[in-house]
Protein backbone atom coordinates (compact mmCIF):
# COMPACT_ATOMS: atom_id res chain seq x y z
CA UNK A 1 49.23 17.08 160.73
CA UNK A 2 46.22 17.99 157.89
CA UNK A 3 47.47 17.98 154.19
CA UNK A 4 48.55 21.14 152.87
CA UNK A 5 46.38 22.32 150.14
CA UNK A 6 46.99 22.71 146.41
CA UNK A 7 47.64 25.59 144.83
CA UNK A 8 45.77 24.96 141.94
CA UNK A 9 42.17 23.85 141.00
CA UNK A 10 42.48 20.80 138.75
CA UNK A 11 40.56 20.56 135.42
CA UNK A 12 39.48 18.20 133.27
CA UNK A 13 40.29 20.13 130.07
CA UNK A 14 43.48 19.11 128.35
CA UNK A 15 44.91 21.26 124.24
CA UNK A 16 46.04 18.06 122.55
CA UNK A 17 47.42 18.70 119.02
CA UNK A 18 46.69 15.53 117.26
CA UNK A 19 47.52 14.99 113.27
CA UNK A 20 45.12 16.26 110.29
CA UNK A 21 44.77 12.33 109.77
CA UNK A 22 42.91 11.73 112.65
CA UNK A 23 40.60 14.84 112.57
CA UNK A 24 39.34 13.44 108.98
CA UNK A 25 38.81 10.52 109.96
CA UNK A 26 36.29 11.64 113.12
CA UNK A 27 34.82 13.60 109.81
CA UNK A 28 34.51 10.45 108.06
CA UNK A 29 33.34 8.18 110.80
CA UNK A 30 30.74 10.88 112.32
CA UNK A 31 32.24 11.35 115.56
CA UNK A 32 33.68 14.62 117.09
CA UNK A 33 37.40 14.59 117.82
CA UNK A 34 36.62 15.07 121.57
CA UNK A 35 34.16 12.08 121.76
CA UNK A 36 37.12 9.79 119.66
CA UNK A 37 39.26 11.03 122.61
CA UNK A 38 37.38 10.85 125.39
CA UNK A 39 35.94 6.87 124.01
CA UNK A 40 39.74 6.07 123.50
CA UNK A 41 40.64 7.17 127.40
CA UNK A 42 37.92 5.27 128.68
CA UNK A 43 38.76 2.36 127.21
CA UNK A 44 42.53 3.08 128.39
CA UNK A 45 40.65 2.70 131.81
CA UNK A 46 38.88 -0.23 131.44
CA UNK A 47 35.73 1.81 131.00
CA UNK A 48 32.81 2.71 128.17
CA UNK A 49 29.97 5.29 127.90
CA UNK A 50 25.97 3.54 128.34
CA UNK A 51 23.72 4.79 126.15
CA UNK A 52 22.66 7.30 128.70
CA UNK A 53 26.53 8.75 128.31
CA UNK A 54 27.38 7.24 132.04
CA UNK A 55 30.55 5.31 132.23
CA UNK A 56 30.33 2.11 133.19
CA UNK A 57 32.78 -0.95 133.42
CA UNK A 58 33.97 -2.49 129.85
CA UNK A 59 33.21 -5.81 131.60
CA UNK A 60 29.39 -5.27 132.40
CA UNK A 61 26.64 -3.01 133.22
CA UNK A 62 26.68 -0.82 136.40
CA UNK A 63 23.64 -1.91 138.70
């Protein structure tokens, strides 16, 4: 029997209300709120962005 299929599309865009606090401090730092966010859920994952924005494993380099 085949998997039924979902009703909705999933997406990779997520409304997070975070605190004034944090926005300043992307401000301060440089950084845009989404790139704070999406740096912080990478590294939740065991992850990091290269220099060429490709994630790659906090442990090494991807060949």
């Amino acid at each position: 029997m085949s998997k039924p299929k979902p009703q909705f599309q999933p997406s990779n865009v997520l409304l997070v209300e975070v605190p004034y606090e944090f926005i300043a401090l992307c401000e301060a730092s440089g950084a845009s709120p989404q790139a704070a966010l999406r740096g912080m859920a990478a590294m939740l994952c065991g992850l990091r962005y290269d220099a060429d924005n490709r994630l790659v494993p906090l442990e090494g380099e991807a060949a």
